[in-house]
Protein backbone atom coordinates (compact mmCIF):
# COMPACT_ATOMS: atom_id res chain seq x y z
CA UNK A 1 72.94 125.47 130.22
CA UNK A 2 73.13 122.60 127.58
CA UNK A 3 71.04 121.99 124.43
CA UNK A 4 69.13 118.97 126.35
CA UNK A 5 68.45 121.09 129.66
CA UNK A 6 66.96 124.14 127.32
CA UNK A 7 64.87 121.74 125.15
CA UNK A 8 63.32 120.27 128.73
CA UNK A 9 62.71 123.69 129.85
CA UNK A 10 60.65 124.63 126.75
CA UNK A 11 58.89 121.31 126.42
CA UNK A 12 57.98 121.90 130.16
CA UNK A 13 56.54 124.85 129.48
CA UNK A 14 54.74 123.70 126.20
CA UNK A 15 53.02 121.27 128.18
CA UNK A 16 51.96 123.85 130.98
CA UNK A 17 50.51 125.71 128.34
CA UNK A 18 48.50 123.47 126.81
CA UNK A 19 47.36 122.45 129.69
CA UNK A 20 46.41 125.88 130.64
CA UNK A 21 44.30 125.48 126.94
CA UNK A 22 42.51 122.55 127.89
CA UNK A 23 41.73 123.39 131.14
CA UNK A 24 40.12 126.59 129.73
CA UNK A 25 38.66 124.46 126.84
CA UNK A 26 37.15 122.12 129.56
CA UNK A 27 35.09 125.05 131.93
CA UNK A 28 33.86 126.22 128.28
CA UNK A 29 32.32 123.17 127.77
CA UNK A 30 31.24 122.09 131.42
CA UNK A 31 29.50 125.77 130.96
CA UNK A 32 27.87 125.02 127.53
CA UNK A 33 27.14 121.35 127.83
CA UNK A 34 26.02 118.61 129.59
CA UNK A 35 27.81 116.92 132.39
CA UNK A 36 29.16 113.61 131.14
CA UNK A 37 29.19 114.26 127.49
CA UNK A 38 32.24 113.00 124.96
CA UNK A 39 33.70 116.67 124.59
CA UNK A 40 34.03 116.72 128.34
CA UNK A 41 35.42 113.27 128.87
CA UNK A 42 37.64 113.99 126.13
CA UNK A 43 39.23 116.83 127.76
CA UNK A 44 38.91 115.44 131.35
CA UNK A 45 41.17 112.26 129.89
CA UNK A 46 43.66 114.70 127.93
CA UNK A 47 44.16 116.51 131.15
CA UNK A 48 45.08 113.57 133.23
CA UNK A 49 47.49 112.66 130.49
CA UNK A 50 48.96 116.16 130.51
CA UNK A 51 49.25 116.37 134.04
CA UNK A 52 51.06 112.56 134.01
CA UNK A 53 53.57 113.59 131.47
CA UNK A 54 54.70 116.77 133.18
CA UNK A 55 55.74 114.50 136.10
CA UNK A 56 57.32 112.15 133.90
CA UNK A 57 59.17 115.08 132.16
CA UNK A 58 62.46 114.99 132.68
CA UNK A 59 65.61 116.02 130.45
CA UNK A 60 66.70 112.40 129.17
CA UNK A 61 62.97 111.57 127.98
CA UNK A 62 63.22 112.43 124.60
CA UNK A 63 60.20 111.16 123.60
CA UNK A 64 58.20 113.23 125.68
CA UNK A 65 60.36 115.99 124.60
CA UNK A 66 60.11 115.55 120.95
CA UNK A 67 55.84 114.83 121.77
CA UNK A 68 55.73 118.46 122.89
CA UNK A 69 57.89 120.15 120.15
CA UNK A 70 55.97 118.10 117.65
CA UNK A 71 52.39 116.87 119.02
CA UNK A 72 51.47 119.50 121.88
CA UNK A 73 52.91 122.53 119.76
CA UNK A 74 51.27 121.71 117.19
CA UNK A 75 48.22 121.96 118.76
CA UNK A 76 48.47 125.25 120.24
CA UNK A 77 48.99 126.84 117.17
CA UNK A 78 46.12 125.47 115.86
CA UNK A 79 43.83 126.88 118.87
CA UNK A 80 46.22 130.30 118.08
CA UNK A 81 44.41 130.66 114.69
């Protein structure tokens, strides 16, 4: 296995994960708020995008690579702390 295929494969699973996050994030809110407002659109958008780019993932799109390494990694250790 090659450099590019192993960076895919974690970048795959980045993504999974925070989509896992969000989706959690999401029936929090739905449970605590009102249907409709800007937290849950928010995550209802960021999910569609999420689930968009893990089709689109493949092993020659960098830039969706580097977004997860960078971007979506990023953001899981934030909800980590």
């Amino acid at each position: 296995m090659d450099h590019v295929e192993i960076d895919w494969e974690i970048a795959r699973d980045i993504i999974a994960q925070y989509f896992a996050v969000t989706a959690g994030e999401l029936a929090n809110a739905k449970e605590n708020e009102l249907s409709g407002s800007v937290r849950i659109q928010e995550l209802e958008t960021r999910l569609k995008k999420l689930r968009q780019e893990k089709m689109q993932l493949t092993s020659d799109n960098t830039n969706l690579i580097n977004k997860a390494f960078t971007e979506y990694a990023q953001a899981l250790r934030k909800d980590n702390k």
